[in-house]
PDB file of N, CA and C in Angstrom:
ATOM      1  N   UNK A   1     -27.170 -26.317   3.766  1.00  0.00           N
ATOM      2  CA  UNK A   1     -26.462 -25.356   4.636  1.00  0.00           C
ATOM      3  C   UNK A   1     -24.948 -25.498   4.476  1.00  0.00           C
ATOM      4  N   UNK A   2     -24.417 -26.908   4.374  1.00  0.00           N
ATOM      5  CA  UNK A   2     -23.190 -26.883   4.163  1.00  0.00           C
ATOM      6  C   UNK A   2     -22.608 -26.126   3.087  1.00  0.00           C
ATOM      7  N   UNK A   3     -23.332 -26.532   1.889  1.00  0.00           N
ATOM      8  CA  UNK A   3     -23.058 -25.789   0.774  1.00  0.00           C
ATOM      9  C   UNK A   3     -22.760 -24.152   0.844  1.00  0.00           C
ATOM     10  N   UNK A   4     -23.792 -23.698   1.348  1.00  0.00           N
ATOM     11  CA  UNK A   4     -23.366 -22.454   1.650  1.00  0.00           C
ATOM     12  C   UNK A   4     -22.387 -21.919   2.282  1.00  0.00           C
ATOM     13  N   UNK A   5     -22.113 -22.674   3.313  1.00  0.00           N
ATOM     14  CA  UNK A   5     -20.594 -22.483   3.959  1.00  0.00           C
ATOM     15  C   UNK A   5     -19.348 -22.726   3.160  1.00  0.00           C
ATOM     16  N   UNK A   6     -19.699 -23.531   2.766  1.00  0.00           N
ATOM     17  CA  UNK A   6     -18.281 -23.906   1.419  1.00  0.00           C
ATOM     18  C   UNK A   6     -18.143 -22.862   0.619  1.00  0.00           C
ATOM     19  N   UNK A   7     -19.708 -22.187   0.214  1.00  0.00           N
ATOM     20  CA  UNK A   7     -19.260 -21.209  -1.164  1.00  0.00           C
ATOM     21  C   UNK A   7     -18.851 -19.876   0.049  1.00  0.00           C
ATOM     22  N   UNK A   8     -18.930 -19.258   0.698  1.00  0.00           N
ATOM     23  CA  UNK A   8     -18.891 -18.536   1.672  1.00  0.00           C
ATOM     24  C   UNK A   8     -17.573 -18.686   2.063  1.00  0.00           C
ATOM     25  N   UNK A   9     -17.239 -19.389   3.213  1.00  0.00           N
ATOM     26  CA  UNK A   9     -15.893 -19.008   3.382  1.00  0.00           C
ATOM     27  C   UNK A   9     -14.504 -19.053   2.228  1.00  0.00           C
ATOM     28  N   UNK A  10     -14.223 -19.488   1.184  1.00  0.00           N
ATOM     29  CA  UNK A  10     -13.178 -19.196   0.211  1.00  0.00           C
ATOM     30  C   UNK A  10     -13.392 -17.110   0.162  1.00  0.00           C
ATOM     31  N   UNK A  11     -14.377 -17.166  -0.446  1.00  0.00           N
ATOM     32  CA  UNK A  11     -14.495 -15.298  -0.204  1.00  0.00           C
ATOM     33  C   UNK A  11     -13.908 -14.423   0.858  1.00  0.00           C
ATOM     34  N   UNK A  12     -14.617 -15.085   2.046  1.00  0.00           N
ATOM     35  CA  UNK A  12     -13.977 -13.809   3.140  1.00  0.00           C
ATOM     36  C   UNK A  12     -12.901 -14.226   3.939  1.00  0.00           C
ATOM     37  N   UNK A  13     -12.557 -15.744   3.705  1.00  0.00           N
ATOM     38  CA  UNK A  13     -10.882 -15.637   3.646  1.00  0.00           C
ATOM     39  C   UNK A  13      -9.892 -14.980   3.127  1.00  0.00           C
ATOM     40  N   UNK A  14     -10.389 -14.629   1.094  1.00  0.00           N
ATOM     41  CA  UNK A  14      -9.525 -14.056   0.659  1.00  0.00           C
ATOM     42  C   UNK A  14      -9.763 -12.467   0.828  1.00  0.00           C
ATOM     43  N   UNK A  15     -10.359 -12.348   1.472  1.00  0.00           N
ATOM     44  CA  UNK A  15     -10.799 -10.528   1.870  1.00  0.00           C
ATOM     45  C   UNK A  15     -10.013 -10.378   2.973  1.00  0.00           C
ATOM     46  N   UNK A  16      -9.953 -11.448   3.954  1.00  0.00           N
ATOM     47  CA  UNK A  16      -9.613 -11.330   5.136  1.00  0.00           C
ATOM     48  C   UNK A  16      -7.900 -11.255   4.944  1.00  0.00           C
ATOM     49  N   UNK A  17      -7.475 -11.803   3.752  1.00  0.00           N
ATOM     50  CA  UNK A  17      -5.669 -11.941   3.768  1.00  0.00           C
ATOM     51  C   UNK A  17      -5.923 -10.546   2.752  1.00  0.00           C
ATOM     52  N   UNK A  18      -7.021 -10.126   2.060  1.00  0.00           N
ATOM     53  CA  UNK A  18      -6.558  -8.843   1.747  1.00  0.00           C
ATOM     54  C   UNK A  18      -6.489  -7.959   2.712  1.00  0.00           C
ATOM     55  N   UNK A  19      -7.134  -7.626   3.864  1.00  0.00           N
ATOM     56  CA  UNK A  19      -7.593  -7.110   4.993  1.00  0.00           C
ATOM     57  C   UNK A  19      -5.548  -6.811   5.681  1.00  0.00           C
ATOM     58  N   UNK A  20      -5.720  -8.403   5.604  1.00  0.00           N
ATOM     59  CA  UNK A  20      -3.943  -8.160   6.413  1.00  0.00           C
ATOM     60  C   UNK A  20      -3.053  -7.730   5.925  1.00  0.00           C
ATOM     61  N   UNK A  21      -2.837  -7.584   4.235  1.00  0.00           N
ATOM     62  CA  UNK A  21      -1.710  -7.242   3.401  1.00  0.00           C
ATOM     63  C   UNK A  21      -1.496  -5.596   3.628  1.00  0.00           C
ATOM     64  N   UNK A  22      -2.963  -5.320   3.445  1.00  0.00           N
ATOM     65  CA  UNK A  22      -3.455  -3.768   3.168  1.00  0.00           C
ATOM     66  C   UNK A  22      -3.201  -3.573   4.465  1.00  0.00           C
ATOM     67  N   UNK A  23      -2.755  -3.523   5.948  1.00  0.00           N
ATOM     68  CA  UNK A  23      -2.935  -3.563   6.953  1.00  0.00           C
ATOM     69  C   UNK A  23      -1.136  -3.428   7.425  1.00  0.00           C
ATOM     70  N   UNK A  24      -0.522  -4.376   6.714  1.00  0.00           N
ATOM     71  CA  UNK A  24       0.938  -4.634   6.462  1.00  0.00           C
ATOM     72  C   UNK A  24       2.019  -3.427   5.671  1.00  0.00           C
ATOM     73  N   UNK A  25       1.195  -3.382   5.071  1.00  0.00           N
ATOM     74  CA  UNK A  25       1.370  -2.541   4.062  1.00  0.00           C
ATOM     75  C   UNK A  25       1.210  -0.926   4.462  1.00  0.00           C
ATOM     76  N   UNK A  26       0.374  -0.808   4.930  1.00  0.00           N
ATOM     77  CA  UNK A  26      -0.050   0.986   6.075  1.00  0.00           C
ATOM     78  C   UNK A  26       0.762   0.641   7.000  1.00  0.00           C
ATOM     79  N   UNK A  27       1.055  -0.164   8.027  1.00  0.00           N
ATOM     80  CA  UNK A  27       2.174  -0.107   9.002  1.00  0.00           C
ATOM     81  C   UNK A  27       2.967   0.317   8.362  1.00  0.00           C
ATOM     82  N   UNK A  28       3.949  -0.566   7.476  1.00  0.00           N
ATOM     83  CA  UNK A  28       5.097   0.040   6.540  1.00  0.00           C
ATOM     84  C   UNK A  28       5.585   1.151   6.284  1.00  0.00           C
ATOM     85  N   UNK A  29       4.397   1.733   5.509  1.00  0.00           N
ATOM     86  CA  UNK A  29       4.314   3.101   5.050  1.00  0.00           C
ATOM     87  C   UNK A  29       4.730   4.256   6.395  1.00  0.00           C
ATOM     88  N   UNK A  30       3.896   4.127   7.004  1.00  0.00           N
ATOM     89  CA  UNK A  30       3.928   4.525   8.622  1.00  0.00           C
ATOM     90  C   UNK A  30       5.258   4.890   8.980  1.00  0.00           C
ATOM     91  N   UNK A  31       5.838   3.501   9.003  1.00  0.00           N
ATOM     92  CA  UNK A  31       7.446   3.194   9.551  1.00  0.00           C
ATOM     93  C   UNK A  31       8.233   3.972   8.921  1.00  0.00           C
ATOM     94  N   UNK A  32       8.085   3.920   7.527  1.00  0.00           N
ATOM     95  CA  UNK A  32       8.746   4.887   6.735  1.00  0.00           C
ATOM     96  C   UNK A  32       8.738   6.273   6.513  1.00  0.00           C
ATOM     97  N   UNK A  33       7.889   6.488   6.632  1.00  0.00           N
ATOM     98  CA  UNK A  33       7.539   8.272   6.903  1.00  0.00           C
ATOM     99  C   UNK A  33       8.345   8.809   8.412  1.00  0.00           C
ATOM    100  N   UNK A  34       7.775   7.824   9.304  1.00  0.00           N
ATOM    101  CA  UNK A  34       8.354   8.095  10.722  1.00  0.00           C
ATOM    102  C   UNK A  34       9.955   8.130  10.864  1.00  0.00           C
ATOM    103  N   UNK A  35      10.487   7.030  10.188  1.00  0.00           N
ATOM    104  CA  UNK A  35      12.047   6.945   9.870  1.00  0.00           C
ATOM    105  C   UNK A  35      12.847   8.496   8.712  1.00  0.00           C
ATOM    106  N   UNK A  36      11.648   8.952   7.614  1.00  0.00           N
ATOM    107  CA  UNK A  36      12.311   9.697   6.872  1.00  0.00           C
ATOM    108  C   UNK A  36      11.865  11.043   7.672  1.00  0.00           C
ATOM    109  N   UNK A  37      10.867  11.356   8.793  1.00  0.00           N
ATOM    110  CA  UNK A  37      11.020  11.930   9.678  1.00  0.00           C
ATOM    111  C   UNK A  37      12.186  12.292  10.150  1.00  0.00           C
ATOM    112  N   UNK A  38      12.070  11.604  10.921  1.00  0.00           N
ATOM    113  CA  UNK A  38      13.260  11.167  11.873  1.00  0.00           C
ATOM    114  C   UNK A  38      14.376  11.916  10.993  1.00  0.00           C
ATOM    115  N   UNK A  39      15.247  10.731  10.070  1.00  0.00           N
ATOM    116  CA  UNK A  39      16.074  10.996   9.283  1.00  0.00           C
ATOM    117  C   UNK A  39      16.729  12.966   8.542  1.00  0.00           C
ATOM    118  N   UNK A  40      15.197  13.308   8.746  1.00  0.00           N
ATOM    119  CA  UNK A  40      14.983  14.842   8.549  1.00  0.00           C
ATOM    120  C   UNK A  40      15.335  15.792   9.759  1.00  0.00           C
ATOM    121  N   UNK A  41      15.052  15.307  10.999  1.00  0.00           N
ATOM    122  CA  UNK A  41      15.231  15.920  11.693  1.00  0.00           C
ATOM    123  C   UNK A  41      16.775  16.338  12.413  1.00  0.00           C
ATOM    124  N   UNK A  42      17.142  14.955  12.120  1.00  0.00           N
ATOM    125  CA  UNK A  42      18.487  14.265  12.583  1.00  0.00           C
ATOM    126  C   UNK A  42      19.884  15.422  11.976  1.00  0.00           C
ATOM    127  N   UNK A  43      19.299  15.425  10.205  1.00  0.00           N
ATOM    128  CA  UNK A  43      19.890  15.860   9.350  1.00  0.00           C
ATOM    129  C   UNK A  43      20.258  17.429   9.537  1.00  0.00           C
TER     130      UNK A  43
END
């Protein structure tokens, strides 16, 4: 059983920091649209 846990979590750790990048990354985008919004409207 241990074994399985060992091979198991390395995987959906690294899914899970892909999970957050990709997550980081759409906020961003977000921010930026909303700002060149903005920036458009302003203008």
């Amino acid at each position: 059983a241990t074994r399985v846990v060992d091979r198991a979590s390395p995987p959906t750790s690294i899914n899970f920091i892909k999970i957050q990048s990709r997550m980081k990354l759409t906020i961003i985008e977000k921010l930026a649209t909303l700002s060149g919004v903005f920036t458009f409207l302003n203008a």
